[in-house]
Protein backbone atom coordinates (compact mmCIF):
# COMPACT_ATOMS: atom_id res chain seq x y z
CA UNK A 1 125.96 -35.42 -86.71
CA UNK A 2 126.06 -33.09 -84.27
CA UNK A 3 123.71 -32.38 -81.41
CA UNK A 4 121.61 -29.23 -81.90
CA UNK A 5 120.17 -28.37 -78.75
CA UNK A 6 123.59 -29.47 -76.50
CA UNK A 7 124.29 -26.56 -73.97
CA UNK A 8 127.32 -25.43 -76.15
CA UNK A 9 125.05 -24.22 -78.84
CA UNK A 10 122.16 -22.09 -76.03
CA UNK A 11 123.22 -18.30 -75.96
CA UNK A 12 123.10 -16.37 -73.04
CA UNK A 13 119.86 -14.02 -74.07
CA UNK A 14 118.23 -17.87 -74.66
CA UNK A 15 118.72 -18.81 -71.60
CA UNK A 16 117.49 -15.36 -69.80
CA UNK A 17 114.36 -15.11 -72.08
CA UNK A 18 113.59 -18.78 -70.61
CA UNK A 19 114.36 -17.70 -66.78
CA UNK A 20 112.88 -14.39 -67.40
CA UNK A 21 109.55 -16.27 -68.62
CA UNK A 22 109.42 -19.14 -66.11
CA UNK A 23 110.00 -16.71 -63.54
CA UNK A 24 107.11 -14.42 -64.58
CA UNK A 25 104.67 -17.34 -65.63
CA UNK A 26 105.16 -18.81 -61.63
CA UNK A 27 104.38 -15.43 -60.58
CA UNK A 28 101.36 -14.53 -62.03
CA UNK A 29 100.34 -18.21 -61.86
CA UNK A 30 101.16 -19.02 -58.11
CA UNK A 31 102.83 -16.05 -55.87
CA UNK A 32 99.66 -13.31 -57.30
CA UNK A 33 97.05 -15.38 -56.27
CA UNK A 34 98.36 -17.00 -53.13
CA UNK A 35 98.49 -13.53 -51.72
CA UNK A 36 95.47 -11.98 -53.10
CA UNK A 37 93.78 -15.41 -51.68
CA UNK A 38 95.40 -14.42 -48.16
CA UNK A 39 94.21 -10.84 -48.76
CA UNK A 40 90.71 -11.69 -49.11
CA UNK A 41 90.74 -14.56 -46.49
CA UNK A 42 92.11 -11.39 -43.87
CA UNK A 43 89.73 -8.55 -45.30
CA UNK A 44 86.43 -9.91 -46.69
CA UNK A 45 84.17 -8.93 -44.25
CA UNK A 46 85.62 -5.34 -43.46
CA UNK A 47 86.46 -4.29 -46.64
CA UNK A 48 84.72 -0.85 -47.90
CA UNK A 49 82.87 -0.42 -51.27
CA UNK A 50 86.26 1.01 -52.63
CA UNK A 51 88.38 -1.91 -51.52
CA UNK A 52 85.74 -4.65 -52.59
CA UNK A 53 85.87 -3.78 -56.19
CA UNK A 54 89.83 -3.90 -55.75
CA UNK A 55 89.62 -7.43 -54.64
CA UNK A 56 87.21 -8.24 -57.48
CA UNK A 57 89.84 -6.94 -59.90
CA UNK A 58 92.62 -8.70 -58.42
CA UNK A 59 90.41 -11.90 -58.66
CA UNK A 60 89.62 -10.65 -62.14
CA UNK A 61 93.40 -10.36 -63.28
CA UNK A 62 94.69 -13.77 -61.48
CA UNK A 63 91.79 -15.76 -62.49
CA UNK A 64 94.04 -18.44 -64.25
CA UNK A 65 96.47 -18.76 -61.03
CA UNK A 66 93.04 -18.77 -58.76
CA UNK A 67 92.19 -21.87 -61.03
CA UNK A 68 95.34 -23.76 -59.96
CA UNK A 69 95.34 -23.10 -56.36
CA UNK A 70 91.63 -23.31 -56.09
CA UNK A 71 91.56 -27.31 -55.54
CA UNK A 72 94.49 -26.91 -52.59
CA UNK A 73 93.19 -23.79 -51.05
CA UNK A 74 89.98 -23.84 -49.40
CA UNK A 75 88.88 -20.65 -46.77
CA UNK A 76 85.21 -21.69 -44.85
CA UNK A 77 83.59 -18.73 -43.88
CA UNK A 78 83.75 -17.47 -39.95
CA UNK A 79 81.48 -19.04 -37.28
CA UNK A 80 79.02 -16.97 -36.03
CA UNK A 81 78.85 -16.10 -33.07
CA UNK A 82 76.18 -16.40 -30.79
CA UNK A 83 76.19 -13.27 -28.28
């Protein structure tokens, strides 16, 4: 019997639709949210009305990536300081 799922029987449109998928799923998953976690880490406390409820739909739209970097991410808020 022969072996169904050796690399001899995987066309070439297989194996893009399964690159083509992994590499979207890591994007939306990791790369979106890493940078919209950077964006708001840089811009959170002089960031307009405008560009607020931009970062509240990027948080919005990568809320399953912010899940998964969530437990390895962590931002503390400034220090104040004391003039």
């Amino acid at each position: 019997m022969e072996n169904l799922l050796s690399i001899e029987n995987i066309d070439l449109e297989t194996i893009i639709t399964a690159v083509l998928y992994l590499s979207l799923s890591g994007l939306y998953l990791l790369v979106i949210p890493g940078g919209v976690y950077f964006y708001l880490n840089k811009r959170w406390y002089v960031a307009s009305s405008f560009e607020r409820a931009f970062m509240y739909f990027l948080v919005f739209f990568s809320f399953p990536g912010m899940l998964l970097l969530s437990p390895f991410l962590n931002f503390r808020p400034r220090r104040r300081e004391l003039t």
